[in-house]
PDB file of N, CA and C in Angstrom:
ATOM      1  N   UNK A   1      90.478  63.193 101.327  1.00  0.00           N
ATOM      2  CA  UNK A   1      91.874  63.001 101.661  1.00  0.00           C
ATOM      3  C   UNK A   1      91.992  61.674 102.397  1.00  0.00           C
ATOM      4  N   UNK A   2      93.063  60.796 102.035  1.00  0.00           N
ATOM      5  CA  UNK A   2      93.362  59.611 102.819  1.00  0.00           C
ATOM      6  C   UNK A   2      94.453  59.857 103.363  1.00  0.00           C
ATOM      7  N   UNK A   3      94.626  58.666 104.820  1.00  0.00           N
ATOM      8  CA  UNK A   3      95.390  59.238 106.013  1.00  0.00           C
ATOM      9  C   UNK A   3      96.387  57.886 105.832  1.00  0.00           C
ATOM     10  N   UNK A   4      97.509  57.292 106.378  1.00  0.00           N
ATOM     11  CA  UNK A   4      98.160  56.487 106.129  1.00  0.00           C
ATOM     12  C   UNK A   4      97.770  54.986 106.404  1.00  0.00           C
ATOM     13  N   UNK A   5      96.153  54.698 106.559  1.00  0.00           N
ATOM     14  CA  UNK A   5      95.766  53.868 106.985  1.00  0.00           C
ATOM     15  C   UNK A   5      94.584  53.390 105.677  1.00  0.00           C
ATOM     16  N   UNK A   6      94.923  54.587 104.579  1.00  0.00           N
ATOM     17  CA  UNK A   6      93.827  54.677 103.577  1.00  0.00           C
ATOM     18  C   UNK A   6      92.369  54.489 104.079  1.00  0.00           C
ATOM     19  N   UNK A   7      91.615  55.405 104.756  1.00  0.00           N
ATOM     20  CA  UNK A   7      90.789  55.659 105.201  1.00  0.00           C
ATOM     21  C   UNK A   7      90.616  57.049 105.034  1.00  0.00           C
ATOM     22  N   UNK A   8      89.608  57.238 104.580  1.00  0.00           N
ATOM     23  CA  UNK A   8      89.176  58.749 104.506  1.00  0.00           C
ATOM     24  C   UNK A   8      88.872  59.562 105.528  1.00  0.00           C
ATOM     25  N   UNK A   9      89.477  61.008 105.258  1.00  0.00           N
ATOM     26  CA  UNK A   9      89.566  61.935 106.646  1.00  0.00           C
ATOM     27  C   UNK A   9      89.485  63.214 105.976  1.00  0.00           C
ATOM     28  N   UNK A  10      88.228  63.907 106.969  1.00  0.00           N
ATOM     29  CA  UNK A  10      88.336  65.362 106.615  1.00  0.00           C
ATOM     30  C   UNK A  10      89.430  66.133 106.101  1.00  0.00           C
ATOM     31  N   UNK A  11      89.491  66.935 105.424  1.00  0.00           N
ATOM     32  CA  UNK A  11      90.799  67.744 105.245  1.00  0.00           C
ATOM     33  C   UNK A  11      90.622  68.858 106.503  1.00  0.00           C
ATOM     34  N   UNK A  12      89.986  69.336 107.131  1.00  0.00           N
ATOM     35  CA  UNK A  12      90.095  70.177 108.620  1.00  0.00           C
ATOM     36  C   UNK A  12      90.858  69.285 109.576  1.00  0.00           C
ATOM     37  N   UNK A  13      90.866  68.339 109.556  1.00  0.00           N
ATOM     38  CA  UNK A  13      91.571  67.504 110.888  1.00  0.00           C
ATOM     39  C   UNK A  13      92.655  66.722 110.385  1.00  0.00           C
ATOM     40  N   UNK A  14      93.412  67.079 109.290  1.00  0.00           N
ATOM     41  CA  UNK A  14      94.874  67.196 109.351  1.00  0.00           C
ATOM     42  C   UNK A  14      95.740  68.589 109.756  1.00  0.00           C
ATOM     43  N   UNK A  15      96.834  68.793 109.755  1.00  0.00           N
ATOM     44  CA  UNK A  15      97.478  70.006 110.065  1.00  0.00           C
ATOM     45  C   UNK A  15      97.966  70.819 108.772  1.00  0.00           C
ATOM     46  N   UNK A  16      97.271  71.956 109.018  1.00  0.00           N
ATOM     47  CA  UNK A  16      97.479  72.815 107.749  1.00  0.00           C
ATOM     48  C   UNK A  16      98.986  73.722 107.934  1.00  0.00           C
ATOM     49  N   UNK A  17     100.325  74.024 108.359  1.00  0.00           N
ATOM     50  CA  UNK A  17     100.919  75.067 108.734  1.00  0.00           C
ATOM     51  C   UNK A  17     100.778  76.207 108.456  1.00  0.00           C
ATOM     52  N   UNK A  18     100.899  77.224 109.132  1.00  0.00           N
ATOM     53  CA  UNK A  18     100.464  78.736 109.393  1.00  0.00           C
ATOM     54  C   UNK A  18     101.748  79.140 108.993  1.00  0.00           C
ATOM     55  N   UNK A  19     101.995  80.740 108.372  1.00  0.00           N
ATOM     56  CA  UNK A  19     103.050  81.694 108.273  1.00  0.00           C
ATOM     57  C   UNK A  19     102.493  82.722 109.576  1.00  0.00           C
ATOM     58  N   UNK A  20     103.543  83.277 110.550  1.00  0.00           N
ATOM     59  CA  UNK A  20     103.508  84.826 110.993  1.00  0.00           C
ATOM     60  C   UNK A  20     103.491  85.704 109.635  1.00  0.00           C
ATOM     61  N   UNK A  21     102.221  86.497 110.790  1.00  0.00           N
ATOM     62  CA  UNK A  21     102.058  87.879 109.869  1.00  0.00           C
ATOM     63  C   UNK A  21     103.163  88.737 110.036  1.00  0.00           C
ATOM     64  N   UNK A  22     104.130  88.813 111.162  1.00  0.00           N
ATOM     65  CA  UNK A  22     105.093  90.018 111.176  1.00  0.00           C
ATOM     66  C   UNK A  22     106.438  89.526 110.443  1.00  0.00           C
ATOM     67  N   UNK A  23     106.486  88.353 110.434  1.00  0.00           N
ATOM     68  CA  UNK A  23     107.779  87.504 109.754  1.00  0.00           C
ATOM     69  C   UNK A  23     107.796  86.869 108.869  1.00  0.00           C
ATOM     70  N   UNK A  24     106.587  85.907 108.512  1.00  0.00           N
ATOM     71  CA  UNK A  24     106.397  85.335 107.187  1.00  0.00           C
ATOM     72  C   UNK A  24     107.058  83.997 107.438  1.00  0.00           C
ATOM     73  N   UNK A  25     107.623  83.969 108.724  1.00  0.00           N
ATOM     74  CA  UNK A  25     107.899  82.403 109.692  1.00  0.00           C
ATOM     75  C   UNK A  25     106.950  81.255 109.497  1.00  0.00           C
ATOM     76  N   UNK A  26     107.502  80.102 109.493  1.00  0.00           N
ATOM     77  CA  UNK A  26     106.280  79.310 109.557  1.00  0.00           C
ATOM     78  C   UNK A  26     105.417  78.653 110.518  1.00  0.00           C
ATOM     79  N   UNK A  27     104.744  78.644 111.130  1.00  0.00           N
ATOM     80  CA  UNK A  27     104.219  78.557 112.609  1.00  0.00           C
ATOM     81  C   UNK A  27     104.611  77.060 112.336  1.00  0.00           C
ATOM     82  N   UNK A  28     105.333  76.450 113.551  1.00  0.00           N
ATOM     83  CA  UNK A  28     105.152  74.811 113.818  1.00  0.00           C
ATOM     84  C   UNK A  28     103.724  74.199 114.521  1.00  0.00           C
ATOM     85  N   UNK A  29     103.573  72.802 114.830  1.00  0.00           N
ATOM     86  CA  UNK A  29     102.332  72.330 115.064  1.00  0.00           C
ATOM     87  C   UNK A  29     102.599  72.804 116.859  1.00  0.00           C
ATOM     88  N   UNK A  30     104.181  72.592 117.241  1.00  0.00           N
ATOM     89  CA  UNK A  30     104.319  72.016 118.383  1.00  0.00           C
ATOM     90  C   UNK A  30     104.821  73.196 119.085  1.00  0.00           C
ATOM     91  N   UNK A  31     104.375  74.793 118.157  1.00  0.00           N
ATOM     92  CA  UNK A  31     104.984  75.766 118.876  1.00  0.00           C
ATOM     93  C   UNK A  31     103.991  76.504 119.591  1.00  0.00           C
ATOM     94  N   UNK A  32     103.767  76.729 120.997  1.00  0.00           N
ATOM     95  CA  UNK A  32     103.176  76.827 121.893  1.00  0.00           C
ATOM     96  C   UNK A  32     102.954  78.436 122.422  1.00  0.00           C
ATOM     97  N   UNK A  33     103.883  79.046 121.577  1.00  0.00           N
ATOM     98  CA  UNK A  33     103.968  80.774 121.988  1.00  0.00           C
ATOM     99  C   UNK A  33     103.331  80.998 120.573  1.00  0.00           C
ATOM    100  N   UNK A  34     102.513  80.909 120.020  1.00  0.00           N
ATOM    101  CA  UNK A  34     101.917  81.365 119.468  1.00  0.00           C
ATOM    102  C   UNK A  34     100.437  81.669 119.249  1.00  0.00           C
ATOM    103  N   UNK A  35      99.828  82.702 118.800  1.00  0.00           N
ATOM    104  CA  UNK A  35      98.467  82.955 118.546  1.00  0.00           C
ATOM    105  C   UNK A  35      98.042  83.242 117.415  1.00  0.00           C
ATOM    106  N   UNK A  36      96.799  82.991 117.315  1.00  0.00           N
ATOM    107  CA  UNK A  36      95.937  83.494 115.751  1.00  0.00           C
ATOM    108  C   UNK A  36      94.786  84.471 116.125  1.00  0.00           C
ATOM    109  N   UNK A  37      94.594  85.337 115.562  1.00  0.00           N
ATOM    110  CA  UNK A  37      93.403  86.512 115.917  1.00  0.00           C
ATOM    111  C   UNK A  37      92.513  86.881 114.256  1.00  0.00           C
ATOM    112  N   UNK A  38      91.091  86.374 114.754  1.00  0.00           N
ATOM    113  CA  UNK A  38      89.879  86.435 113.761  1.00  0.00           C
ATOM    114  C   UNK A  38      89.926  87.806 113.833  1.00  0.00           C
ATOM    115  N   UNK A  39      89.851  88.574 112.801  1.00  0.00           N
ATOM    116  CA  UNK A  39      89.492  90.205 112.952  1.00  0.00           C
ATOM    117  C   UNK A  39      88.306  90.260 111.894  1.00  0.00           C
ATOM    118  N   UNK A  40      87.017  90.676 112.102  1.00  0.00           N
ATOM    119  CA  UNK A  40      85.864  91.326 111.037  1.00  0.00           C
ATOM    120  C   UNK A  40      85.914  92.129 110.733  1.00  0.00           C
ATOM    121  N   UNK A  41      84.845  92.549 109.644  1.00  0.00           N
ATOM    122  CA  UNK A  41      84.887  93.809 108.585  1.00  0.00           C
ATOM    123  C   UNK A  41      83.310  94.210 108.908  1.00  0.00           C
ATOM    124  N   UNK A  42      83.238  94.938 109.696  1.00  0.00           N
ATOM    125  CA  UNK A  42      81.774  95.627 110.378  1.00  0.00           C
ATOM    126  C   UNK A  42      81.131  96.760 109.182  1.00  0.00           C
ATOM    127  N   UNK A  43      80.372  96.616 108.459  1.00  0.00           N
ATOM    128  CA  UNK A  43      79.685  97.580 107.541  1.00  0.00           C
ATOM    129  C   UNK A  43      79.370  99.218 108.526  1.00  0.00           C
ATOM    130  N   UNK A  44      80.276 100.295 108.147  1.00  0.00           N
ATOM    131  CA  UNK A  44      79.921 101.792 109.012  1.00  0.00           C
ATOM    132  C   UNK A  44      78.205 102.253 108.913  1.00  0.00           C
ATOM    133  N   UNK A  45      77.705 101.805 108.093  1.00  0.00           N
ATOM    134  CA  UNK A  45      76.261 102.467 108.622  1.00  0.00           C
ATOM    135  C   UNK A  45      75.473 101.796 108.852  1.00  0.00           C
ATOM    136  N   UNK A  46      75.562 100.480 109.044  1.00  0.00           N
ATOM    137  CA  UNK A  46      74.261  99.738 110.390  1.00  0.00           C
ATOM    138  C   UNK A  46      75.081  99.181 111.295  1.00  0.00           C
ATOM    139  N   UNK A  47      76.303  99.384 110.873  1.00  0.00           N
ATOM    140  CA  UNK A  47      77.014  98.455 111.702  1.00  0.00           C
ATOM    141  C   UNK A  47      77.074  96.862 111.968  1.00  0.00           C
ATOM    142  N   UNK A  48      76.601  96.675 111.308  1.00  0.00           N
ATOM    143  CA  UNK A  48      76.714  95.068 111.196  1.00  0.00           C
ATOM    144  C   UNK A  48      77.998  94.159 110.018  1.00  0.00           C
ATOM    145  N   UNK A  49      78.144  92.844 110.708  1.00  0.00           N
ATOM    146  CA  UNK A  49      79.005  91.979 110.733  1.00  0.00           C
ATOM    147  C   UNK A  49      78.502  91.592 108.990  1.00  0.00           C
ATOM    148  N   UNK A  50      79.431  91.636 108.189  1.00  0.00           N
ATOM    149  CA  UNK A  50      79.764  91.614 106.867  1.00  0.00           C
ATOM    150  C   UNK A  50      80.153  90.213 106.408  1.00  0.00           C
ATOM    151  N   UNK A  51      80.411  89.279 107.065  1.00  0.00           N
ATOM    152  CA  UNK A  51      80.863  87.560 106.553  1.00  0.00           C
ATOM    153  C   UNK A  51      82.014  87.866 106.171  1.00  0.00           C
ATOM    154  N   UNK A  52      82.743  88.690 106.191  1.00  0.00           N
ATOM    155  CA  UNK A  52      84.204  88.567 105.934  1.00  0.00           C
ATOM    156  C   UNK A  52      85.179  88.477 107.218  1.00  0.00           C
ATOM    157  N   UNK A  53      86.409  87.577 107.365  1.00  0.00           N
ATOM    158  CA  UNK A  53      87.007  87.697 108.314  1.00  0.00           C
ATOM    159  C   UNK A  53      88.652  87.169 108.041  1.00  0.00           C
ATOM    160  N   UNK A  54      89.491  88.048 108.682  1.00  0.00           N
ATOM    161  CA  UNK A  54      90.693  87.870 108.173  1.00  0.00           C
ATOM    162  C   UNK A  54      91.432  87.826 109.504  1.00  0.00           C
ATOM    163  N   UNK A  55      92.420  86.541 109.156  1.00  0.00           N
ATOM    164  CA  UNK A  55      92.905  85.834 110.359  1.00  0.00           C
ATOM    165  C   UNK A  55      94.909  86.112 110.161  1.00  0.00           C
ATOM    166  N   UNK A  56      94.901  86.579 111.657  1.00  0.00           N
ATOM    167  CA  UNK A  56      96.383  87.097 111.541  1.00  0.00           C
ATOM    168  C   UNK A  56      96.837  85.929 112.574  1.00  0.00           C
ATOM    169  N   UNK A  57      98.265  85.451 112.395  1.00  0.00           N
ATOM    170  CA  UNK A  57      98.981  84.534 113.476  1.00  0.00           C
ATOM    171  C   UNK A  57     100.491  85.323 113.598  1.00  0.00           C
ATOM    172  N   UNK A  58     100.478  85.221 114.707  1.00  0.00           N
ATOM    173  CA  UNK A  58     101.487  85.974 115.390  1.00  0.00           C
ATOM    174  C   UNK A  58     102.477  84.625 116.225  1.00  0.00           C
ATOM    175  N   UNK A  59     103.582  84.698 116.071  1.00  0.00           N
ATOM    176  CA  UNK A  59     104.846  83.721 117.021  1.00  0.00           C
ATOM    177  C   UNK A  59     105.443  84.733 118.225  1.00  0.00           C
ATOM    178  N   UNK A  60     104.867  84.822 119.192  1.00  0.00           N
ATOM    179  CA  UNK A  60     104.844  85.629 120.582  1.00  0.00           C
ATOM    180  C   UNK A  60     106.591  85.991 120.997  1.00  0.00           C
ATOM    181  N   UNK A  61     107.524  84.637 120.762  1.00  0.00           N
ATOM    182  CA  UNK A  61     108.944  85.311 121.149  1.00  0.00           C
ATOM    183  C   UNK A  61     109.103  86.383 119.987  1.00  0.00           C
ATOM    184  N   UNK A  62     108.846  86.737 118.807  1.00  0.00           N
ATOM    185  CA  UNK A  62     109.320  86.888 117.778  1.00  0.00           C
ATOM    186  C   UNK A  62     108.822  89.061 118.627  1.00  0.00           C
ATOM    187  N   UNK A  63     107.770  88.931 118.783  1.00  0.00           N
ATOM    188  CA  UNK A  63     107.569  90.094 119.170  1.00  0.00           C
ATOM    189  C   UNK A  63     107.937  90.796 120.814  1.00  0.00           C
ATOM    190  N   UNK A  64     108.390  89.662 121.579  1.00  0.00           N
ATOM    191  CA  UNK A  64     108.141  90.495 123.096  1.00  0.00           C
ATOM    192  C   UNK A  64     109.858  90.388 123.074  1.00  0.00           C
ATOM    193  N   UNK A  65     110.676  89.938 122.319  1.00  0.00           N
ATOM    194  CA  UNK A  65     112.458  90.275 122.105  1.00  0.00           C
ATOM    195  C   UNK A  65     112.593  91.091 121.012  1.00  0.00           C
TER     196      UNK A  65
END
């Protein structure tokens, strides 16, 4: 990916925008009440961590009004 300086740049260190999981809102860069939560998928009979992980983002006014 090139950046406006045509120089090449990771695609992780531009800004990707996020949707809320309860609204389907679009998270802004510059919105500050918000969180994201990693949740795993633990295998029930050894109990161990599976490489899968699914990431929820939540916009904090959206839930405490």
């Amino acid at each position: 990916v090139q950046n406006d300086v045509m120089r090449f740049v990771l695609a992780h260190y531009l800004y990707t925008p996020q949707k809320c999981s309860t609204s389907n809102r679009t998270i802004d860069a510059k919105d500050h009440a918000s969180i994201q939560i990693s949740m795993t998928e633990v295998d029930k009979v050894p109990g161990r961590f599976n490489d899968c992980l699914q990431a929820f983002g939540c916009i904090l006014e959206e839930i405490l009004y």
